[in-house]
C-alpha atoms as a PDB file:
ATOM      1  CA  UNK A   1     -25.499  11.829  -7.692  1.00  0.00           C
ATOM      2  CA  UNK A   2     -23.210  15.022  -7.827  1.00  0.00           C
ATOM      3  CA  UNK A   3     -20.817  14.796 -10.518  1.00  0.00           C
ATOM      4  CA  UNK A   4     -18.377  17.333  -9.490  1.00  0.00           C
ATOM      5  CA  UNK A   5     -17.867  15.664  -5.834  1.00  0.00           C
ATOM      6  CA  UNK A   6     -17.163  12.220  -8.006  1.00  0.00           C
ATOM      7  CA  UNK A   7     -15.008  13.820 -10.128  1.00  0.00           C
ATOM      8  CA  UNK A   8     -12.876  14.599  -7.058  1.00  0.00           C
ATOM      9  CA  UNK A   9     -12.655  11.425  -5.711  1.00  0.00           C
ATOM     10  CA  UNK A  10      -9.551   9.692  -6.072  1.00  0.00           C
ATOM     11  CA  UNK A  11      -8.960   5.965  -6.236  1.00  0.00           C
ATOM     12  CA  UNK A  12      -5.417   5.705  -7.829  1.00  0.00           C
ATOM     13  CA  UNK A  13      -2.434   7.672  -7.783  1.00  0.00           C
ATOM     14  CA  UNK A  14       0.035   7.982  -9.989  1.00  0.00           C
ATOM     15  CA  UNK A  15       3.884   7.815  -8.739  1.00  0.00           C
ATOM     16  CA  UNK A  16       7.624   7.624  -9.809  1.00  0.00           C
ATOM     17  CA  UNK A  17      10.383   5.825  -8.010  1.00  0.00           C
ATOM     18  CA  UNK A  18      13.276   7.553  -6.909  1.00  0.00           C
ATOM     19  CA  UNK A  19      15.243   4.492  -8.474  1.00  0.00           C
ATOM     20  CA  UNK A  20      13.011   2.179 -10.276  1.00  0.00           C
ATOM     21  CA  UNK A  21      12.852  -1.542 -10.268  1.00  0.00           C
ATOM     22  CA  UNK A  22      15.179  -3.299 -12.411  1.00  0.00           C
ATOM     23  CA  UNK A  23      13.595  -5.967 -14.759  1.00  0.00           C
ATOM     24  CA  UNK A  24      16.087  -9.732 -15.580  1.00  0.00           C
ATOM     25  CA  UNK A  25      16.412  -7.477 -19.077  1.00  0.00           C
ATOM     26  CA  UNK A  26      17.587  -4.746 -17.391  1.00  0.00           C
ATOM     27  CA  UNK A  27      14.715  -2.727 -18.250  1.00  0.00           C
ATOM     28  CA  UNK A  28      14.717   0.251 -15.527  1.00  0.00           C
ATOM     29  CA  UNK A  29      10.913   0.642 -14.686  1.00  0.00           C
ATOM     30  CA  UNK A  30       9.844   4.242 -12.176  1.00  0.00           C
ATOM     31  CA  UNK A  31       6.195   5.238 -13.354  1.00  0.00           C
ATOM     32  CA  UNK A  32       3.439   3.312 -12.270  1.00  0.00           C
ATOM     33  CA  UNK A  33       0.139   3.676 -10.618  1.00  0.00           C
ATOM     34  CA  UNK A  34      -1.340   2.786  -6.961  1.00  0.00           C
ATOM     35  CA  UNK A  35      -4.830   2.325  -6.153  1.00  0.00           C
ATOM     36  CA  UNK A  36      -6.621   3.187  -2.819  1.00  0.00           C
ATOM     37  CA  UNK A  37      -6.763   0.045  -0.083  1.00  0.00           C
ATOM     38  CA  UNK A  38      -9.502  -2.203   0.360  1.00  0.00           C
ATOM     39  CA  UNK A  39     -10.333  -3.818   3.823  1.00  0.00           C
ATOM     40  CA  UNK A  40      -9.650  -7.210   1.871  1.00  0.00           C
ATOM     41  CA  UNK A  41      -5.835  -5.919   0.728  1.00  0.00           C
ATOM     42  CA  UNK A  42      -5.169  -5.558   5.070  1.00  0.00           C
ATOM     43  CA  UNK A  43      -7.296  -8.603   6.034  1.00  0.00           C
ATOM     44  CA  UNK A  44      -6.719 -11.193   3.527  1.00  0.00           C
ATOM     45  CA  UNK A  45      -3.069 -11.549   3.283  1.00  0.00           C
ATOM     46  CA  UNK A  46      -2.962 -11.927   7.494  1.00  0.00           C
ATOM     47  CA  UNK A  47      -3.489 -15.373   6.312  1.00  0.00           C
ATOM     48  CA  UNK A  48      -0.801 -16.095   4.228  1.00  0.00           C
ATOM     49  CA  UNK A  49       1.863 -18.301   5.717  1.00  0.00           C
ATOM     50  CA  UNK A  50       4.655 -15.997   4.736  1.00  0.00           C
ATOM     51  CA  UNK A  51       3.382 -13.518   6.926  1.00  0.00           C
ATOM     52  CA  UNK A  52       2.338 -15.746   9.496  1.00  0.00           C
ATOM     53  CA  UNK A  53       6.047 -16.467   9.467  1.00  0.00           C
ATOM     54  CA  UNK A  54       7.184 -12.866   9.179  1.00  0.00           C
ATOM     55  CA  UNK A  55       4.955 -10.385  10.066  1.00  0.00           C
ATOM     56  CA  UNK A  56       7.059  -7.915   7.634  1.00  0.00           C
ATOM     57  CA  UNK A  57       6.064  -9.592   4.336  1.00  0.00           C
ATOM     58  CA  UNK A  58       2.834  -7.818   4.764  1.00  0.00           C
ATOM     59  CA  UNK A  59       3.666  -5.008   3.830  1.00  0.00           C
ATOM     60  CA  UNK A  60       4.973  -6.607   0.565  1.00  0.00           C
ATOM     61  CA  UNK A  61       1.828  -8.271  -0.190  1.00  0.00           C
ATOM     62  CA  UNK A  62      -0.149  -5.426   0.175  1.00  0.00           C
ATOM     63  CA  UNK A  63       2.005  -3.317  -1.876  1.00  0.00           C
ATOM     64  CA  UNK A  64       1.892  -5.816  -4.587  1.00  0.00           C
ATOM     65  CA  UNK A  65      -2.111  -6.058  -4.203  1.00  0.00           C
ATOM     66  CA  UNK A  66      -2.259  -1.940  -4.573  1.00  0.00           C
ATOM     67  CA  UNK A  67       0.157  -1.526  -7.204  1.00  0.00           C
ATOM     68  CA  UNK A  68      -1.895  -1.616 -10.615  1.00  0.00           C
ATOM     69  CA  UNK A  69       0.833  -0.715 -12.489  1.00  0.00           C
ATOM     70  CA  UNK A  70       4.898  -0.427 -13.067  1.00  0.00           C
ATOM     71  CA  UNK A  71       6.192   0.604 -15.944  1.00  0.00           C
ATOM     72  CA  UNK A  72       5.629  -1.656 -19.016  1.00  0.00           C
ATOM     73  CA  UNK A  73       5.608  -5.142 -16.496  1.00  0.00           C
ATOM     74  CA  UNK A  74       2.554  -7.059 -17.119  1.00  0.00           C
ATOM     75  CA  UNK A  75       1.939  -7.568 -13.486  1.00  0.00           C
ATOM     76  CA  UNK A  76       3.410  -6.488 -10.188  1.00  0.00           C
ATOM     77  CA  UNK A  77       3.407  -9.335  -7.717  1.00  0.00           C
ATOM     78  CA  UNK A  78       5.490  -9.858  -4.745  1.00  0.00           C
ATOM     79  CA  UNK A  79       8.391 -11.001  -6.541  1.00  0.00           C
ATOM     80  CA  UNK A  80       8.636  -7.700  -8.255  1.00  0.00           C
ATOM     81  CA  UNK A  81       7.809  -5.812  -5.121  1.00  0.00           C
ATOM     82  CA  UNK A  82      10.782  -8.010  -2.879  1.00  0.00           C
ATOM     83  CA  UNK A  83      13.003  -7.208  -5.437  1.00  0.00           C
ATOM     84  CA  UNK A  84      12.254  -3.112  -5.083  1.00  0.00           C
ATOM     85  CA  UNK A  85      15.656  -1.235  -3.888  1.00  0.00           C
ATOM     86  CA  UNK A  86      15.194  -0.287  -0.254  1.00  0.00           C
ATOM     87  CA  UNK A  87      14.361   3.572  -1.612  1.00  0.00           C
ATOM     88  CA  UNK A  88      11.719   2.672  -3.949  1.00  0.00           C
ATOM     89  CA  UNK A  89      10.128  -0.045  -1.198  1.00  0.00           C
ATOM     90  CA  UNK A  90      10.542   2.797   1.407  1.00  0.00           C
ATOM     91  CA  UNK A  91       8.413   5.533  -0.994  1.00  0.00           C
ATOM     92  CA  UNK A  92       5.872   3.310  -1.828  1.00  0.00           C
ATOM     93  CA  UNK A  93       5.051   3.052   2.040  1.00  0.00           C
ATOM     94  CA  UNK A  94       4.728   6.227   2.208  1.00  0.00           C
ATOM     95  CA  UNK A  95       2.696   6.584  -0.766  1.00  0.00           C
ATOM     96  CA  UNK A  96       0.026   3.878   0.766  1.00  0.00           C
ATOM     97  CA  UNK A  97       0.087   5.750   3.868  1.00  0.00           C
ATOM     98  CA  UNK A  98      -0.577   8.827   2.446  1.00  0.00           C
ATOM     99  CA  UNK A  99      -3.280   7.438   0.180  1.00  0.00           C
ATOM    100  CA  UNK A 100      -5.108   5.376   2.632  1.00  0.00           C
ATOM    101  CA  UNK A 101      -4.097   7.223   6.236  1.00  0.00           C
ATOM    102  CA  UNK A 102      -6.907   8.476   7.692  1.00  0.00           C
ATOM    103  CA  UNK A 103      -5.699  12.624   8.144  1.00  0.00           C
ATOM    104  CA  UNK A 104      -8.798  13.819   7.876  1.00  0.00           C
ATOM    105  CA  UNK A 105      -9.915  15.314  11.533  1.00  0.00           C
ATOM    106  CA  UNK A 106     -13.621  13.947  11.384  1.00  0.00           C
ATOM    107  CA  UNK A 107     -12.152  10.744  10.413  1.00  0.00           C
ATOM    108  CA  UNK A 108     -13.641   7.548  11.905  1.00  0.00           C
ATOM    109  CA  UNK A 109     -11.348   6.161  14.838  1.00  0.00           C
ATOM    110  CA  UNK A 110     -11.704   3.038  17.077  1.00  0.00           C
ATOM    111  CA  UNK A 111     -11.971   3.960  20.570  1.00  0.00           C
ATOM    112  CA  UNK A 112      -9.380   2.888  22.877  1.00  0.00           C
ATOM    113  CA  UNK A 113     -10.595  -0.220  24.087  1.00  0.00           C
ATOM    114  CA  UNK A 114     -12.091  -1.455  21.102  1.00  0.00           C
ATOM    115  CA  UNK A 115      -8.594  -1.563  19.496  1.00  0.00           C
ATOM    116  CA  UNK A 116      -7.598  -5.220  19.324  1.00  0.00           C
ATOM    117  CA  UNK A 117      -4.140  -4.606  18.563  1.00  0.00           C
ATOM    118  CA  UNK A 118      -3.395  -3.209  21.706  1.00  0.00           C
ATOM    119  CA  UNK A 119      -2.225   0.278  20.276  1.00  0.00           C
ATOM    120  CA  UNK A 120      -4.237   3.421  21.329  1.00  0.00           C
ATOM    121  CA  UNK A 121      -6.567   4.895  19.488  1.00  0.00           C
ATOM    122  CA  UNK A 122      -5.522   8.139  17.927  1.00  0.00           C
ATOM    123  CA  UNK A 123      -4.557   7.802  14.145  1.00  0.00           C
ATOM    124  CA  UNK A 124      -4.429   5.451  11.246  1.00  0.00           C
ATOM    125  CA  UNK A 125      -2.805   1.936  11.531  1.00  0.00           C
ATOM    126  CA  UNK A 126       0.594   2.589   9.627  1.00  0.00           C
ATOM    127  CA  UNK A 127       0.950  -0.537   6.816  1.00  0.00           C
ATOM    128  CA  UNK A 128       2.356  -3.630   8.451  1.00  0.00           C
ATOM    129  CA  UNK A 129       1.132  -3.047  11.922  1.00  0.00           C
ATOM    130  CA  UNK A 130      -0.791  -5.516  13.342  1.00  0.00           C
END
Protein backbone atom coordinates (compact mmCIF):
# COMPACT_ATOMS: atom_id res chain seq x y z
CA UNK A 1 0.00 0.00 0.00
CA UNK A 2 1.56 3.53 -0.76
CA UNK A 3 1.59 5.60 2.19
CA UNK A 4 2.05 8.92 0.70
CA UNK A 5 -1.14 8.49 -1.76
CA UNK A 6 -3.13 7.54 1.73
CA UNK A 7 -1.84 10.26 3.37
CA UNK A 8 -3.56 12.42 0.74
CA UNK A 9 -6.74 11.08 0.90
CA UNK A 10 -9.26 13.01 2.54
CA UNK A 11 -12.34 11.79 4.35
CA UNK A 12 -13.34 14.83 6.56
CA UNK A 13 -13.11 18.39 6.28
CA UNK A 14 -12.92 20.77 8.59
CA UNK A 15 -15.27 24.05 8.30
CA UNK A 16 -16.54 27.29 10.05
CA UNK A 17 -19.95 28.83 9.73
CA UNK A 18 -20.35 32.16 8.60
CA UNK A 19 -22.86 32.50 11.64
CA UNK A 20 -22.88 29.49 13.77
CA UNK A 21 -25.71 27.60 15.28
CA UNK A 22 -27.10 28.88 18.36
CA UNK A 23 -27.43 26.29 21.25
CA UNK A 24 -31.05 26.74 24.02
CA UNK A 25 -27.84 28.18 26.26
CA UNK A 26 -26.99 30.46 23.86
CA UNK A 27 -23.79 28.90 23.23
CA UNK A 28 -22.72 30.23 19.57
CA UNK A 29 -21.16 27.04 17.92
CA UNK A 30 -19.05 27.72 13.99
CA UNK A 31 -16.16 25.00 13.92
CA UNK A 32 -16.97 21.64 13.22
CA UNK A 33 -16.03 18.85 10.96
CA UNK A 34 -17.76 17.03 7.79
CA UNK A 35 -16.99 13.71 6.58
CA UNK A 36 -17.07 12.45 2.92
CA UNK A 37 -20.71 10.77 1.76
CA UNK A 38 -21.48 7.28 1.77
CA UNK A 39 -23.96 5.70 -0.80
CA UNK A 40 -26.01 4.76 2.47
CA UNK A 41 -26.12 8.76 3.69
CA UNK A 42 -28.11 9.40 -0.19
CA UNK A 43 -30.01 6.06 -0.20
CA UNK A 44 -31.13 5.42 3.22
CA UNK A 45 -32.86 8.48 4.29
CA UNK A 46 -35.13 8.28 0.73
CA UNK A 47 -37.04 6.23 3.10
CA UNK A 48 -37.81 8.31 5.78
CA UNK A 49 -41.35 9.58 5.89
CA UNK A 50 -40.31 13.16 6.34
CA UNK A 51 -38.83 13.14 3.12
CA UNK A 52 -41.29 11.10 1.56
CA UNK A 53 -43.43 14.03 2.60
CA UNK A 54 -40.99 16.74 1.59
CA UNK A 55 -38.50 15.92 -0.66
CA UNK A 56 -36.37 19.00 0.88
CA UNK A 57 -35.74 17.43 4.32
CA UNK A 58 -33.17 15.40 2.57
CA UNK A 59 -30.91 17.48 2.40
CA UNK A 60 -31.22 17.97 6.22
CA UNK A 61 -30.82 14.43 6.97
CA UNK A 62 -27.93 14.02 5.08
CA UNK A 63 -26.27 16.97 6.45
CA UNK A 64 -26.93 15.77 9.87
CA UNK A 65 -25.57 12.11 8.86
CA UNK A 66 -22.13 13.93 7.45
CA UNK A 67 -21.65 16.33 10.08
CA UNK A 68 -19.28 14.57 12.76
CA UNK A 69 -18.89 17.45 14.58
CA UNK A 70 -20.15 21.18 15.76
CA UNK A 71 -18.59 22.89 18.14
CA UNK A 72 -18.70 21.41 21.70
CA UNK A 73 -22.56 19.68 20.90
CA UNK A 74 -22.45 16.11 21.66
CA UNK A 75 -24.25 15.22 18.52
CA UNK A 76 -25.54 16.94 15.43
CA UNK A 77 -28.89 15.53 14.41
CA UNK A 78 -31.55 17.04 12.39
CA UNK A 79 -32.87 19.11 15.02
CA UNK A 80 -29.62 20.93 15.22
CA UNK A 81 -29.23 21.00 11.49
CA UNK A 82 -33.24 22.53 10.99
CA UNK A 83 -32.40 24.93 13.36
CA UNK A 84 -29.05 26.19 11.20
CA UNK A 85 -29.60 30.04 10.02
CA UNK A 86 -30.32 29.98 6.31
CA UNK A 87 -26.34 31.10 5.75
CA UNK A 88 -24.83 28.41 7.69
CA UNK A 89 -27.52 25.65 6.06
CA UNK A 90 -26.68 27.29 2.65
CA UNK A 91 -22.54 26.76 3.24
CA UNK A 92 -22.79 23.50 4.41
CA UNK A 93 -24.41 22.55 0.92
CA UNK A 94 -21.88 23.75 -0.61
CA UNK A 95 -19.37 22.21 1.49
CA UNK A 96 -21.03 18.54 0.73
CA UNK A 97 -21.01 19.39 -2.79
CA UNK A 98 -17.68 20.29 -2.93
CA UNK A 99 -16.57 17.31 -0.87
CA UNK A 100 -18.51 14.66 -2.55
CA UNK A 101 -19.15 16.33 -6.32
CA UNK A 102 -17.63 14.40 -8.68
CA UNK A 103 -15.13 17.41 -10.57
CA UNK A 104 -12.74 15.24 -11.43
CA UNK A 105 -12.77 14.86 -15.51
CA UNK A 106 -12.17 10.95 -15.53
CA UNK A 107 -14.86 10.77 -13.06
CA UNK A 108 -17.39 7.91 -13.34
CA UNK A 109 -20.79 9.20 -14.93
CA UNK A 110 -24.10 7.35 -15.70
CA UNK A 111 -24.86 7.46 -19.24
CA UNK A 112 -27.86 9.18 -20.34
CA UNK A 113 -30.31 6.61 -20.36
CA UNK A 114 -29.27 4.79 -17.49
CA UNK A 115 -30.12 7.86 -15.33
CA UNK A 116 -33.32 7.03 -13.47
CA UNK A 117 -33.98 10.39 -12.38
CA UNK A 118 -34.65 11.61 -15.61
CA UNK A 119 -31.78 14.33 -15.56
CA UNK A 120 -28.95 14.00 -18.19
CA UNK A 121 -25.96 12.69 -17.61
CA UNK A 122 -23.17 15.18 -17.37
CA UNK A 123 -22.12 15.98 -13.68
CA UNK A 124 -22.68 15.06 -10.10
CA UNK A 125 -26.24 14.83 -8.58
CA UNK A 126 -26.32 18.19 -6.50
CA UNK A 127 -27.63 17.11 -2.64
CA UNK A 128 -31.39 16.85 -2.53
CA UNK A 129 -31.99 15.95 -6.10
CA UNK A 130 -33.74 13.05 -6.71
Amino acid sequence: MDRSASAAFRTEASFELPLGYVDESGVRHRRGVMRLATAADEILPMRDPRVQANPAYLSIIILSRVVMKLGSLPDVDTQVVERLFTQDFEYLRRLYEQLNGADEPDALEAPAPARANGHAAGGPLMLGEA
